[in-house]
Protein backbone atom coordinates (compact mmCIF):
# COMPACT_ATOMS: atom_id res chain seq x y z
CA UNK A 1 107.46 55.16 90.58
CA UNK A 2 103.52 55.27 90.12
CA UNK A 3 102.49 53.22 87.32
CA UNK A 4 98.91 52.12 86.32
CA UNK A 5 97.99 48.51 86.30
CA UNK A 6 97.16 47.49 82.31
CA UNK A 7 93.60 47.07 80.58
CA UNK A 8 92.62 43.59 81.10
CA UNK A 9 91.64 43.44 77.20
CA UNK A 10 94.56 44.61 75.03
CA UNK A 11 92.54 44.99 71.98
CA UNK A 12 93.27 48.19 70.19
CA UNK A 13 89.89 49.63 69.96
CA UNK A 14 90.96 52.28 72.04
CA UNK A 15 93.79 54.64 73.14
CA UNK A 16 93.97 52.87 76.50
CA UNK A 17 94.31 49.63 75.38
CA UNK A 18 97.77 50.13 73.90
CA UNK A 19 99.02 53.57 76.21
CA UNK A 20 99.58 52.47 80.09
CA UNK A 21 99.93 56.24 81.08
CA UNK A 22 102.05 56.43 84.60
CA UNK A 23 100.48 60.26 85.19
CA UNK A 24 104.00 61.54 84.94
CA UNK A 25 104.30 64.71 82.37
CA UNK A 26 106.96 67.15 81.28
CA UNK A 27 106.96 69.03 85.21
CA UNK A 28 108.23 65.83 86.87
CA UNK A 29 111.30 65.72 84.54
CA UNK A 30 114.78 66.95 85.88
CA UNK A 31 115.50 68.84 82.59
CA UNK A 32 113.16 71.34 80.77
CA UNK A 33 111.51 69.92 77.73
CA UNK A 34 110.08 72.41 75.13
CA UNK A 35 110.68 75.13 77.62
CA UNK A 36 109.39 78.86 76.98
CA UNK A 37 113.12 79.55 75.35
CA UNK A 38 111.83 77.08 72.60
CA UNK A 39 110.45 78.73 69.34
CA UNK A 40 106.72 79.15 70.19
CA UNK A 41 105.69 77.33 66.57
CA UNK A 42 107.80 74.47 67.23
CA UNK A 43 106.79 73.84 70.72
CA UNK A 44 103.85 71.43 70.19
CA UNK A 45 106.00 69.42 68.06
CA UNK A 46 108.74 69.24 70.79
CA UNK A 47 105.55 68.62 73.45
CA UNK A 48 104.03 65.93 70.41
CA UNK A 49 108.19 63.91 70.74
CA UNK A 50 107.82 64.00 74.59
CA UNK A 51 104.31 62.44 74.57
CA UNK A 52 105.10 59.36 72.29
CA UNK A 53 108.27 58.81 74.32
CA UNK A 54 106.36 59.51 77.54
CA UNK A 55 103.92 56.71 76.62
CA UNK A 56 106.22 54.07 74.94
CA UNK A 57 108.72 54.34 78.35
CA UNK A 58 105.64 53.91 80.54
CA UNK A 59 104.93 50.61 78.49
CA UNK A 60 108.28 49.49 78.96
CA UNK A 61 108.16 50.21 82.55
CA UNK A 62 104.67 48.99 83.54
CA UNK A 63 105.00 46.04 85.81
CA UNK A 64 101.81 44.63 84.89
CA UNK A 65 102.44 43.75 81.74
CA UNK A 66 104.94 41.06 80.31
CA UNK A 67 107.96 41.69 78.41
CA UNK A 68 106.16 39.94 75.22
CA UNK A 69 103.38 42.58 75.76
CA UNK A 70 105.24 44.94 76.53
CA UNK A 71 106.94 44.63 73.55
CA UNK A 72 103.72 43.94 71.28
CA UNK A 73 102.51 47.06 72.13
CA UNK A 74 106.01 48.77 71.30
CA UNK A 75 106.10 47.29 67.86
CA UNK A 76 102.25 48.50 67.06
CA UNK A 77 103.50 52.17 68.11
CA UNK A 78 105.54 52.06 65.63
CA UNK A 79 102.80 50.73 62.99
CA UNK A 80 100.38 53.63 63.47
CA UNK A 81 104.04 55.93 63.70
CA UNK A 82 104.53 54.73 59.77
CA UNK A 83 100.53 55.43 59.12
CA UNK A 84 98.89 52.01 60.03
CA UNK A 85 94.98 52.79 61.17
CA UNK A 86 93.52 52.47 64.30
CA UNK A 87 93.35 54.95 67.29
CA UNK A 88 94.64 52.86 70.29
CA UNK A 89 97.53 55.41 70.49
CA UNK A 90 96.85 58.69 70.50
CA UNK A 91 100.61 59.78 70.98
CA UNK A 92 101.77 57.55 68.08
CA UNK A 93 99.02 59.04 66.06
CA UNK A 94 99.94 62.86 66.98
CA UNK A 95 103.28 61.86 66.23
CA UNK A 96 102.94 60.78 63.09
CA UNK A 97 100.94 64.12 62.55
CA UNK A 98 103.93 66.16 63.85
CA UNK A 99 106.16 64.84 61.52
CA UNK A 100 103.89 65.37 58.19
CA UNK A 101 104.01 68.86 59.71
CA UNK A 102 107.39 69.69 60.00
CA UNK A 103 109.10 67.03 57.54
CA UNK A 104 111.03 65.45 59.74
CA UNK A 105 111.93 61.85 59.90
CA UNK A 106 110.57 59.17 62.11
CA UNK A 107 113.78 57.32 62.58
CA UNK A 108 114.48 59.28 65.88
CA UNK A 109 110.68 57.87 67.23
CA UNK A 110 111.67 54.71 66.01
CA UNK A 111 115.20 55.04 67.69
CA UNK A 112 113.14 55.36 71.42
CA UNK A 113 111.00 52.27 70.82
CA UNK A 114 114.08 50.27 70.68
CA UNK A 115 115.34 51.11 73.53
CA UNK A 116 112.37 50.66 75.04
CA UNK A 117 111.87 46.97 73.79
CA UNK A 118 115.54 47.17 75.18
CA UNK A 119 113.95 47.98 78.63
CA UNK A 120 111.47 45.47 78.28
CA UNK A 121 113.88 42.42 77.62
CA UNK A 122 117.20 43.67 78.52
CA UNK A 123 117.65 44.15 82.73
CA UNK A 124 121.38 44.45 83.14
CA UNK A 125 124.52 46.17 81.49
CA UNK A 126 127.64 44.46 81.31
CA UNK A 127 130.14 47.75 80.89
CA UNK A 128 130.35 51.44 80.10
CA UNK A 129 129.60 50.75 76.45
CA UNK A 130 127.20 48.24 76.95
CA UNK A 131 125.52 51.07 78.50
CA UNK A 132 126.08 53.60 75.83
CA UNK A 133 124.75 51.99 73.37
CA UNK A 134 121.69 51.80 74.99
CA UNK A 135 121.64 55.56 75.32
CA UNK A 136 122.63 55.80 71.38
CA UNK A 137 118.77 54.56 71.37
CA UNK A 138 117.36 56.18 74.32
CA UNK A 139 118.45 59.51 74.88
CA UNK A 140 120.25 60.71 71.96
CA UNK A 141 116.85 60.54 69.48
CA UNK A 142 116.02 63.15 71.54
CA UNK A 143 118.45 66.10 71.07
CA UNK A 144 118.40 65.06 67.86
CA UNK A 145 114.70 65.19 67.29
CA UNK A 146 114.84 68.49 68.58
CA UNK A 147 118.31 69.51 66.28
CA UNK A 148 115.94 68.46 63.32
CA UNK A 149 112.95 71.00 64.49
CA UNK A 150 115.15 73.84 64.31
CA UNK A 151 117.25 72.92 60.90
CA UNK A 152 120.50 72.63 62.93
CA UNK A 153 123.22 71.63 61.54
CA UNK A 154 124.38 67.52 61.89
CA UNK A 155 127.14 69.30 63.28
CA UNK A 156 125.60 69.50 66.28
CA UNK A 157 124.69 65.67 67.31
CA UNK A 158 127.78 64.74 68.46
CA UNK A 159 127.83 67.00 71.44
CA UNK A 160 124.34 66.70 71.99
CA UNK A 161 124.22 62.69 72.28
CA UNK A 162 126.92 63.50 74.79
CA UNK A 163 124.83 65.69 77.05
CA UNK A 164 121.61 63.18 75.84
CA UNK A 165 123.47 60.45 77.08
CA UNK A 166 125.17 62.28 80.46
CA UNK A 167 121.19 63.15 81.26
CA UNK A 168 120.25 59.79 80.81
CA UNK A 169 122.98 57.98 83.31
CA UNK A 170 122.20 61.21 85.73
CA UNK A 171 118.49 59.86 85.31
CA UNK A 172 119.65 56.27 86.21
CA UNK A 173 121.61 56.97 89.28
CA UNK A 174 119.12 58.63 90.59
CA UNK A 175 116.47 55.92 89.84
CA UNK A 176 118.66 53.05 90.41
CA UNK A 177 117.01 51.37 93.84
CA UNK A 178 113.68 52.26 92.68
CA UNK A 179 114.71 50.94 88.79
CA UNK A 180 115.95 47.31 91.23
CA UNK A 181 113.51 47.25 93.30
CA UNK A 182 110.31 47.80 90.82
CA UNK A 183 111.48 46.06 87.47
CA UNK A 184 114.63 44.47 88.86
CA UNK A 185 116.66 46.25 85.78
CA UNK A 186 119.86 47.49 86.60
CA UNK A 187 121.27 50.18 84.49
CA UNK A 188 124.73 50.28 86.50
CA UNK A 189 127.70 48.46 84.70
CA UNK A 190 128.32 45.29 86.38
CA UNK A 191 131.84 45.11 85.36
CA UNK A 192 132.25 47.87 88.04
CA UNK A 193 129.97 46.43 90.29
CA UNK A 194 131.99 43.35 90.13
CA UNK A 195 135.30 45.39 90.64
CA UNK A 196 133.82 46.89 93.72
CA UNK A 197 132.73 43.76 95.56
CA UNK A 198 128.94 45.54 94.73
CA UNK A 199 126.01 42.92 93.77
CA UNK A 200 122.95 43.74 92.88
CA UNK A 201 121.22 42.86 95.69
CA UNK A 202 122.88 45.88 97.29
CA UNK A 203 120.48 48.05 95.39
CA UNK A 204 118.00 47.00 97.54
CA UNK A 205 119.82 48.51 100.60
CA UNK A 206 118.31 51.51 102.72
CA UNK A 207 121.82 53.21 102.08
CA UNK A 208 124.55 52.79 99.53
CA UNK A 209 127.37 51.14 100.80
CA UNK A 210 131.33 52.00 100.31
CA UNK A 211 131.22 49.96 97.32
CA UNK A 212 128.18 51.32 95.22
CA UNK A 213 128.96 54.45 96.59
CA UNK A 214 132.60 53.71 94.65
CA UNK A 215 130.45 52.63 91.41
CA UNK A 216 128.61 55.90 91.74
CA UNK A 217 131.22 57.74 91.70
CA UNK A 218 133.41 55.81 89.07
CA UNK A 219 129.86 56.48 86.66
CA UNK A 220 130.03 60.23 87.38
CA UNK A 221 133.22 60.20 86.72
CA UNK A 222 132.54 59.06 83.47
CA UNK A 223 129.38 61.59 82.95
CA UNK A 224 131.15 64.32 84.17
CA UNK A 225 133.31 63.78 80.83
CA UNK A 226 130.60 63.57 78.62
CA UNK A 227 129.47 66.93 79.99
CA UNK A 228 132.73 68.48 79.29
CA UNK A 229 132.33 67.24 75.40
CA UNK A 230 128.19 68.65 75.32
CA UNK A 231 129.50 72.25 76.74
CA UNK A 232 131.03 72.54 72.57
CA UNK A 233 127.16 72.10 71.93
CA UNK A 234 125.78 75.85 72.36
CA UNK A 235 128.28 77.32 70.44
CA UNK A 236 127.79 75.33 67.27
CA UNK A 237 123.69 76.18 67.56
CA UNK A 238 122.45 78.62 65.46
CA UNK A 239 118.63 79.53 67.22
CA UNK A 240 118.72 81.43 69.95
CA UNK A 241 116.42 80.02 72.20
CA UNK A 242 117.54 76.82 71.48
CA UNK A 243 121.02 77.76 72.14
CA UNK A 244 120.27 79.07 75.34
CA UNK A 245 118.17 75.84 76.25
CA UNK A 246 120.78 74.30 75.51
CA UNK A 247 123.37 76.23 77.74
CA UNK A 248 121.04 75.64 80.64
CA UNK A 249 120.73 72.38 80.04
CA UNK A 250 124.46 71.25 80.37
CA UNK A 251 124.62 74.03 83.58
CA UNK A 252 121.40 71.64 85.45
CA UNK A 253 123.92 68.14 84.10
CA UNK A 254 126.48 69.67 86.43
CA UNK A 255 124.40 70.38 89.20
CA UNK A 256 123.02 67.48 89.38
CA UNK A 257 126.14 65.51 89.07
CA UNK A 258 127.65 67.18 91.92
CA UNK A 259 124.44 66.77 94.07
CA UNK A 260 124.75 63.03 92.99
CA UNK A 261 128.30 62.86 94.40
CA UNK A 262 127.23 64.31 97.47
CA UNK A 263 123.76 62.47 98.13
CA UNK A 264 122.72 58.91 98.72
CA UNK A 265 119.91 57.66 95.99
CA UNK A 266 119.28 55.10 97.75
CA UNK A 267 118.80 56.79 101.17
CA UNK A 268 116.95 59.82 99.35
CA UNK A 269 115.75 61.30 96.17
CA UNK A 270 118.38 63.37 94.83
CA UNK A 271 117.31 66.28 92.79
CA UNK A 272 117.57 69.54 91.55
CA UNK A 273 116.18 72.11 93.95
CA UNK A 274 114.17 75.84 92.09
CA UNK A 275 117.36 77.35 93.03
CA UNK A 276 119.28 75.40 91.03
CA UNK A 277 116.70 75.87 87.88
CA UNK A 278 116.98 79.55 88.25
CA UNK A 279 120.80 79.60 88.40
CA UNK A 280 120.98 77.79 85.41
CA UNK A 281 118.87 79.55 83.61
CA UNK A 282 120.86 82.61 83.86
CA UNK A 283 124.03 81.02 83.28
CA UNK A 284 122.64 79.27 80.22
CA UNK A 285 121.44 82.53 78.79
CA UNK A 286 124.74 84.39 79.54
CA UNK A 287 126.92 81.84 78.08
CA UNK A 288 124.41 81.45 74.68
CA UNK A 289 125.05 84.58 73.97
CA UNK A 290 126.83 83.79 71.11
CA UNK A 291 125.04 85.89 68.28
């Protein structure tokens, strides 16, 4: 991952002071995020979400900076969020504008920045629902953020922190040499590490070996069941466009699991390929067609 070392004076007299920006945006994610299919008024405030999340993760993932800074500079994200002065965050300060806009509340922003101070102190899980409850903080804020823009029913979150959360263990396998190897935090339970003879030194291999590739597949296992539970999730959402998001969302979470059960992630980057976007995007719109 490409991350950018931090300011030598952390004073916040300006935006870079507190933001560590790695250069990644919304076109390096695996999922779409405020995609054309999202109401064009609501966009910005979808792109605003991404942004402050975008630049608290890349705090929590900077190398350069300690976990006490890390998490200083977490905490004082979420002062200027609640309408503290100062400009040495420009996301937390279009945030905050965002949700005067559209009345929503700022517990789902404040939801991400603990799981980022999670990331900054926390580097291993001890089980499945060690590990969910980390994505309680992570991921789900974000469908929910989203649920909120549109006026959808609380109906709706259940479902959607199950797809939140599938996205979000996708995400780590994926990333987990490069999460070992860069910030030494391991997102895979050990419990099943353990089980499989797996340590996590073994994240460090070129190539996954039987056990991790067991562990792998135990955790899709797992995902692939929390995709079953966010396919109810279209149905029960009443915008269109964000219905059909929605759709193709949970079509790319089972692409990309089965590319994940064939592929090595330590041996290569496995990922969605345009083919797969396109195909999903026509199943999601076919299967949203609800009303």
């Amino acid at each position: 991952m490409t991350v950018l070392a931090a300011e030598t004076d952390s004073k916040p007299d300006g935006a870079q002071a507190l933001e560590t920006p790695s250069g990644k945006g919304r076109g390096d994610e695996n999922f779409p995020v405020g995609s054309f299919l999202i109401r064009r008024d609501l966009r910005p405030h979808v792109h605003a979400f991404y942004r402050f999340a975008r630049n608290a993760d890349d705090i929590a993932d900077n190398p350069h900076l300690s976990a006490d800074d890390k998490v200083r500079r977490l905490d004082r994200m979420g002062e200027i969020l609640d309408g503290a002065s100062g400009d040495d965050s420009a996301a937390a300060s279009a945030m905050r504008r965002s949700l005067a806009e559209t009345g929503t509340t700022a517990q789902h922003c404040h939801d991400v920045l603990r799981a980022f101070r999670l990331d900054a102190t926390k580097l291993q899980y001890r089980d499945w629902d060690d590990l969910m409850e980390y994505c309680r903080y992570s991921a789900s804020p974000v469908g929910r953020q989203l649920l909120d823009l549109h006026g959808e029913s609380r109906d709706t979150w259940p479902p959607s922190d199950a797809l939140c959360s599938a996205l979000q263990v996708l995400n780590h396998l994926q990333d987990c040499g490069d999460d070992y190897r860069a910030l030494d935090r391991v997102y895979l339970p050990l419990d099943a590490m353990g089980e499989n003879g797996v340590t996590v030194e073994d994240l460090a291999r070129p190539a996954a070996n039987p056990g991790l590739r067991k562990v792998i597949d135990r955790l899709l296992d797992s995902t692939d069941r929390l995709i079953d539970t966010a396919a109810a999730l279209p149905a029960r959402v009443a915008a269109r466009g964000l219905r059909w998001e929605s759709a193709t969302i949970v079509a790319l979470a089972r692409r990309l699991s089965r590319r994940l059960r064939g592929g090595d992630p330590l041996a290569m980057r496995v990922a969605l390929s345009k083919g797969d976007f396109a195909a999903a995007l026509v199943t999601g719109i076919l299967r949203g067609r609800r009303r």
